[in-house]
N, C-alpha and C. Protein backbone atom coordinates (compact mmCIF):
# COMPACT_ATOMS: atom_id res chain seq x y z
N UNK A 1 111.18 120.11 152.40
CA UNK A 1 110.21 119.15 152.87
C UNK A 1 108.82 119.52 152.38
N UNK A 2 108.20 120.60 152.20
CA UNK A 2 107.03 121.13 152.17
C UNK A 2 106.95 121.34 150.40
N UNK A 3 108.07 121.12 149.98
CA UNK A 3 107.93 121.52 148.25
C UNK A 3 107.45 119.82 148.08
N UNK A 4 108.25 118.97 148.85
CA UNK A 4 108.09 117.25 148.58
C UNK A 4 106.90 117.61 148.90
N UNK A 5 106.16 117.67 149.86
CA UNK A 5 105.07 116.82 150.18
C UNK A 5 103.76 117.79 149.17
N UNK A 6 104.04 119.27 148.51
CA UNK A 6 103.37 119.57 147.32
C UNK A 6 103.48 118.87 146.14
N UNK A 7 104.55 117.72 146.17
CA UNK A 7 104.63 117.62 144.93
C UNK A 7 103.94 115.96 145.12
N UNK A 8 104.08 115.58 146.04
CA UNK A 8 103.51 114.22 146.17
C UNK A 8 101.83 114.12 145.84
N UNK A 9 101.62 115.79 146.85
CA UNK A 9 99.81 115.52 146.22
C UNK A 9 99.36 116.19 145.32
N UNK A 10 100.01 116.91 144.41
CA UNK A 10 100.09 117.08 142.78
C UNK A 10 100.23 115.79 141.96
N UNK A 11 100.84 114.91 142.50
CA UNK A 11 100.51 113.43 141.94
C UNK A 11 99.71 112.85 141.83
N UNK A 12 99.37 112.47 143.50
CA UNK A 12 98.20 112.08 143.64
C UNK A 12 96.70 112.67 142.99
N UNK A 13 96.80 113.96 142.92
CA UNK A 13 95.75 114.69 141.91
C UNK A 13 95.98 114.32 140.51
N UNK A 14 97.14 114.35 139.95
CA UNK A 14 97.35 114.23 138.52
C UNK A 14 96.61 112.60 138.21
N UNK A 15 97.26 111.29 139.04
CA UNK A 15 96.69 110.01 139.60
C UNK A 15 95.55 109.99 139.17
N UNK A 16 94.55 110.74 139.79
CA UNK A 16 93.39 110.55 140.39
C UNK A 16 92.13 111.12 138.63
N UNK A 17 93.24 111.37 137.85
CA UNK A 17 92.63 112.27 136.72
C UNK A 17 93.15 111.11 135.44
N UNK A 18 94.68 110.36 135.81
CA UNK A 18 94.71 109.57 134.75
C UNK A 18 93.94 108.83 133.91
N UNK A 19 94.61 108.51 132.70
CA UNK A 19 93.31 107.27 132.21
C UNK A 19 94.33 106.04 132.34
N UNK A 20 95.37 106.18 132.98
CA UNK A 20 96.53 104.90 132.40
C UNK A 20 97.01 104.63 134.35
N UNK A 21 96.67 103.47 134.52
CA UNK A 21 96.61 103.09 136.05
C UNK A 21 98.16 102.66 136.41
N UNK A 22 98.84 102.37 137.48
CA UNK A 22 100.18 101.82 137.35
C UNK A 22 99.94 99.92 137.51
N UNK A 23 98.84 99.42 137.63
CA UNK A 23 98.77 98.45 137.30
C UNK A 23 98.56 97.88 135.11
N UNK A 24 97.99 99.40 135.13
CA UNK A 24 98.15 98.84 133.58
C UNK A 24 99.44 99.05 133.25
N UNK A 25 100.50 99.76 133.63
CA UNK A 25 102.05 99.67 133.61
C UNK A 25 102.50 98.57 133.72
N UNK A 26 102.31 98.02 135.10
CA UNK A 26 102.93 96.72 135.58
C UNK A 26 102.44 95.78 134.49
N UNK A 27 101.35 95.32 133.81
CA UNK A 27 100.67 94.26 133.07
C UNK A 27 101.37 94.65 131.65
N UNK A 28 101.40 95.84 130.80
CA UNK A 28 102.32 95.85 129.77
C UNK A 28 103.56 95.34 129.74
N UNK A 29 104.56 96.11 130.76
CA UNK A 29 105.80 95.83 131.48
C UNK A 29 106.06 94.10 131.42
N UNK A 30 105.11 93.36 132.08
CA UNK A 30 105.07 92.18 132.19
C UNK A 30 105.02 91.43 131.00
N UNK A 31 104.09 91.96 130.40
CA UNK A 31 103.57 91.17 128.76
C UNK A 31 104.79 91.51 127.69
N UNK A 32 105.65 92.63 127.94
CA UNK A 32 107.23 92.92 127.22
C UNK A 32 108.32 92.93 127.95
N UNK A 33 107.94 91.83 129.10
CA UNK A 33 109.15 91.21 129.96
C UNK A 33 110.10 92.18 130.48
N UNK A 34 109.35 92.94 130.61
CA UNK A 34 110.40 94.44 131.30
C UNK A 34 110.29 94.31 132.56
N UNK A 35 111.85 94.95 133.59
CA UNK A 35 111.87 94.78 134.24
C UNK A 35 111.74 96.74 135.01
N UNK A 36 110.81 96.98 135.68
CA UNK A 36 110.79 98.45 135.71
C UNK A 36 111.16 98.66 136.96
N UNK A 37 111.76 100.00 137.84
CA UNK A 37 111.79 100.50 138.84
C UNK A 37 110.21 101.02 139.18
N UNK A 38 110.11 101.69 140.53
CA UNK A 38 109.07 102.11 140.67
C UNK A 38 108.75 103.61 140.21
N UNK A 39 109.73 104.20 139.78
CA UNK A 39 110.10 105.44 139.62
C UNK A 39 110.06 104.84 138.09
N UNK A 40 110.38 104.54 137.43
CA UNK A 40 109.99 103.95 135.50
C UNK A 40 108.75 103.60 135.36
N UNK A 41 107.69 103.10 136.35
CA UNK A 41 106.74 102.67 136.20
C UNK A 41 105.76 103.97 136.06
N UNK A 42 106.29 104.96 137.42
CA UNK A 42 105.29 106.24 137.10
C UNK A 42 105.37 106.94 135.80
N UNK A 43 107.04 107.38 135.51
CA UNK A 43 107.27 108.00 134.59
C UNK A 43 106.65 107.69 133.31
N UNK A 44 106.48 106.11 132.95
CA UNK A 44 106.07 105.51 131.66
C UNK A 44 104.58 105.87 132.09
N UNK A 45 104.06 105.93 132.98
CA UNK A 45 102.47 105.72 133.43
C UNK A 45 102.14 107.51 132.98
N UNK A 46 102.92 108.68 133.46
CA UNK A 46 102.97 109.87 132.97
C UNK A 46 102.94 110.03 131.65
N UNK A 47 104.16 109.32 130.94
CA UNK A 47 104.28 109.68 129.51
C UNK A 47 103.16 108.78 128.66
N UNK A 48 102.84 107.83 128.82
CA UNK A 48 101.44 106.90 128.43
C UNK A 48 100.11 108.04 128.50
N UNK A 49 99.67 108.58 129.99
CA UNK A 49 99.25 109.43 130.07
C UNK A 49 98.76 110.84 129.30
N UNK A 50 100.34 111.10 128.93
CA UNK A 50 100.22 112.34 127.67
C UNK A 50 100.07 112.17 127.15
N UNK A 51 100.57 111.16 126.33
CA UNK A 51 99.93 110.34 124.59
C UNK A 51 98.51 110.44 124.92
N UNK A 52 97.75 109.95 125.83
CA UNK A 52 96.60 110.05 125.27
C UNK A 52 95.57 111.22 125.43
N UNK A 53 96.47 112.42 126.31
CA UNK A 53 95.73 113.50 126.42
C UNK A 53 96.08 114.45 124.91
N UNK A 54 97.34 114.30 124.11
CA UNK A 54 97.21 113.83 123.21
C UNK A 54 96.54 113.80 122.03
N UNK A 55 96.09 112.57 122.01
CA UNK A 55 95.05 111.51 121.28
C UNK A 55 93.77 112.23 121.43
N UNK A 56 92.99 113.01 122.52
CA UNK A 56 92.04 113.24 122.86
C UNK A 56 91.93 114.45 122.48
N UNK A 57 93.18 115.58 122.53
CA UNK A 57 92.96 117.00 121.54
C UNK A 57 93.02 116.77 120.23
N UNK A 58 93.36 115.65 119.12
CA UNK A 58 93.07 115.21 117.87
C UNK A 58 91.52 114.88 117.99
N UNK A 59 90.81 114.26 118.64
CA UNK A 59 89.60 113.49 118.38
C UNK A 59 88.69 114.89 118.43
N UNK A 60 88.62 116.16 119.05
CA UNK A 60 88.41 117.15 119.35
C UNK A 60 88.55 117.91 117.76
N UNK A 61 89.11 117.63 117.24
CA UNK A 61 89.12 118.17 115.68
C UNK A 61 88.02 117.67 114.90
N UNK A 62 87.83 118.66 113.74
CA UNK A 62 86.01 118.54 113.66
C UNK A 62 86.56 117.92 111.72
N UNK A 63 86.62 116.68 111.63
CA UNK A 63 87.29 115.83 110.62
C UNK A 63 86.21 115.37 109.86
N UNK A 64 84.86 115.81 109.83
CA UNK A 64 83.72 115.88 108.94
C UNK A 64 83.71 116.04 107.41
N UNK A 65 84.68 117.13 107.39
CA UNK A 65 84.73 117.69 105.96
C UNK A 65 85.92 116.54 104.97
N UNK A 66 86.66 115.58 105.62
CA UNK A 66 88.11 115.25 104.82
C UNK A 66 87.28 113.83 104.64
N UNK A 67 87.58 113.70 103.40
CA UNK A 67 87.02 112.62 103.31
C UNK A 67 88.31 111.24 103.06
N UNK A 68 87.90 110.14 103.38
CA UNK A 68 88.27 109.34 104.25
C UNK A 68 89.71 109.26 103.42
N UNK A 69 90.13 109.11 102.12
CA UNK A 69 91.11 108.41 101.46
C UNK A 69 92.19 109.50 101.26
N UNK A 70 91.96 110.83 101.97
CA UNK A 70 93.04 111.78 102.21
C UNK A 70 94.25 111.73 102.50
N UNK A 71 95.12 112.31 101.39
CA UNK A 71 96.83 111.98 102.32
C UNK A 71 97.33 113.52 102.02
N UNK A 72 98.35 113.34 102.84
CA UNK A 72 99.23 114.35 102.67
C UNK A 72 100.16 114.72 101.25
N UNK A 73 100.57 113.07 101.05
CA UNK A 73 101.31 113.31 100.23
C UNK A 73 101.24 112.59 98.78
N UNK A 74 101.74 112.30 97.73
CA UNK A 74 101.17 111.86 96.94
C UNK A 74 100.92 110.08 97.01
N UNK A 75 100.09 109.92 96.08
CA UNK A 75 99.51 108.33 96.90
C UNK A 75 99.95 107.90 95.62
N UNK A 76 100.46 106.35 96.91
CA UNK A 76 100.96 105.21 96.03
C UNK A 76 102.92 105.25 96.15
N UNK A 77 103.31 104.00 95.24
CA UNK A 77 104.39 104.42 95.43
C UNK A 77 104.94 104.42 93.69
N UNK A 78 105.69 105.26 93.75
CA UNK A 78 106.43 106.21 92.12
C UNK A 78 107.38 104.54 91.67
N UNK A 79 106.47 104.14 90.50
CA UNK A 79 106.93 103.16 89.67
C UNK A 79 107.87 103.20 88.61
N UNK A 80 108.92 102.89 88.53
CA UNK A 80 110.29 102.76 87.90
C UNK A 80 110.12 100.96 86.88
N UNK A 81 110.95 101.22 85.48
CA UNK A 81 111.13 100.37 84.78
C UNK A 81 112.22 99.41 85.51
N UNK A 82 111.40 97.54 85.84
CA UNK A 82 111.99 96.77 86.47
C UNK A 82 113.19 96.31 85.01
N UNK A 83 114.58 97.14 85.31
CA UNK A 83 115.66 96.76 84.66
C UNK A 83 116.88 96.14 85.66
N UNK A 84 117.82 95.44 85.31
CA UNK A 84 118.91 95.34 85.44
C UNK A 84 119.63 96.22 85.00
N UNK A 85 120.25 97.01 86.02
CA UNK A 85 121.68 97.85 85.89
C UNK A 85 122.73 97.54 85.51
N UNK A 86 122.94 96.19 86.28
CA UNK A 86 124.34 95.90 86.25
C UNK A 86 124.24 94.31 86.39
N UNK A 87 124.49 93.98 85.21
CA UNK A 87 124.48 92.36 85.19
C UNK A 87 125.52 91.69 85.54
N UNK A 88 126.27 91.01 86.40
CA UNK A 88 127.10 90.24 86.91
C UNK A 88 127.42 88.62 85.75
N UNK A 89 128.26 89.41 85.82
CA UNK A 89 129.09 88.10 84.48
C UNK A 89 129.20 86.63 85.34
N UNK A 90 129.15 85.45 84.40
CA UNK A 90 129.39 84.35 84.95
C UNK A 90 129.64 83.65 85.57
N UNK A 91 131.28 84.16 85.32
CA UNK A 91 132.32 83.65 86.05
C UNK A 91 132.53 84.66 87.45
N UNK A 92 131.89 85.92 87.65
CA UNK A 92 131.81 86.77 88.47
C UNK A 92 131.16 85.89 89.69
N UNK A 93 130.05 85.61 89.13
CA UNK A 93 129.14 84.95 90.26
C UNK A 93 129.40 83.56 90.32
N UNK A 94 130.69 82.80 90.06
CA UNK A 94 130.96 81.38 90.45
C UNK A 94 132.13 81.61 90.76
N UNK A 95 133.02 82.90 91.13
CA UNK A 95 134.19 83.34 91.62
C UNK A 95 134.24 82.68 93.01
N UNK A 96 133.45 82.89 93.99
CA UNK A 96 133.06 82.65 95.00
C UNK A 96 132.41 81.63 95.66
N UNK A 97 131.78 81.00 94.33
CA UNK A 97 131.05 79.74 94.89
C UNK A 97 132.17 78.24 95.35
N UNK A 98 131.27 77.56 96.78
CA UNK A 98 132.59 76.86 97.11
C UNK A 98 132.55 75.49 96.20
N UNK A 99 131.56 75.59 94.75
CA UNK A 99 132.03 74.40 93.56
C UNK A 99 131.42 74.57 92.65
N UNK A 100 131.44 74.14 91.42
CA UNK A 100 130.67 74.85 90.22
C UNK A 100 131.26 73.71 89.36
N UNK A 101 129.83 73.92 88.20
CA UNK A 101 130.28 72.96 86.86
C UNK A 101 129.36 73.21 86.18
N UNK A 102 129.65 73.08 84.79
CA UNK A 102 129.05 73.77 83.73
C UNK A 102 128.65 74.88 83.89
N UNK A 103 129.31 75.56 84.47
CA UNK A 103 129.20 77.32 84.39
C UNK A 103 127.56 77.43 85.70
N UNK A 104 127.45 76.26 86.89
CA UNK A 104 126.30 76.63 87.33
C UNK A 104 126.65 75.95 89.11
N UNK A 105 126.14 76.70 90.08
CA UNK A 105 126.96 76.48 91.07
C UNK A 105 126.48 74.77 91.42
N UNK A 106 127.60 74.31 92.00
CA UNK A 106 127.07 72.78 92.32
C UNK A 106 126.53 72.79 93.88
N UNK A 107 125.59 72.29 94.43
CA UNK A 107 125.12 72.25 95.25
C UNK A 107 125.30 70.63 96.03
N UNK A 108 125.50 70.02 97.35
CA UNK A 108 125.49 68.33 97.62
C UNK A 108 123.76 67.92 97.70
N UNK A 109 123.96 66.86 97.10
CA UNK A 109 122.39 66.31 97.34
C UNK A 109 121.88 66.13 98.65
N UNK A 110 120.56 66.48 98.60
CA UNK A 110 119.94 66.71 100.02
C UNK A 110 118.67 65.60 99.93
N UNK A 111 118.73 65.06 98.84
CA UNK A 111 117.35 64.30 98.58
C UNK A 111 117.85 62.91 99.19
N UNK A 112 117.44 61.70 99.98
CA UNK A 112 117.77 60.62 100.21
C UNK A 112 117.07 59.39 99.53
């Protein structure tokens, strides 16, 4: 009984320090049609919570020196010659079609 009721106002302290309210739970929740327990609502309101305590030991990094267009890894993406590998024969690709003529699939007219 006495561990519960430490742990209830360890909440309420933790609560009282958040930046993420359980009404801003309920209003996300709502806006992505979720249906939450009250016990999902804290937990997401906790883990929301950490993300941005978080977020707040990054902003705490002294990012003066990197200048802005920095990556990790190499930039851009690695350009390859636009070839055909493997060309599909004719009759390959009208094997399947449900009508064809002159070697080109027939389609029904859609124009009125």
């Amino acid at each position: 009984m006495l561990a519960c009721a430490v742990r209830r106002v360890r909440a309420v302290k933790n609560m009282a320090q958040s930046k993420i309210t359980l009404e801003m739970v309920k209003h996300v929740a709502r806006l992505a049609h979720l249906k939450l327990s009250d016990v999902e609502q804290e937990r997401l309101r906790a883990d929301m919570d950490q993300m941005l305590g978080y977020v707040d030991k990054l902003n705490e990094l002294d990012t003066s020196n990197v200048p802005p267009t920095a990556q990790v890894g190499e930039a851009g993406t690695p350009m390859r010659p636009d070839q055909v590998t493997n060309p599909p024969g004719q009759e390959a690709m009208l094997a399947n079609a449900p009508a064809a003529e002159r070697g080109y699939f027939k389609v029904p007219k859609i124009i009125e």
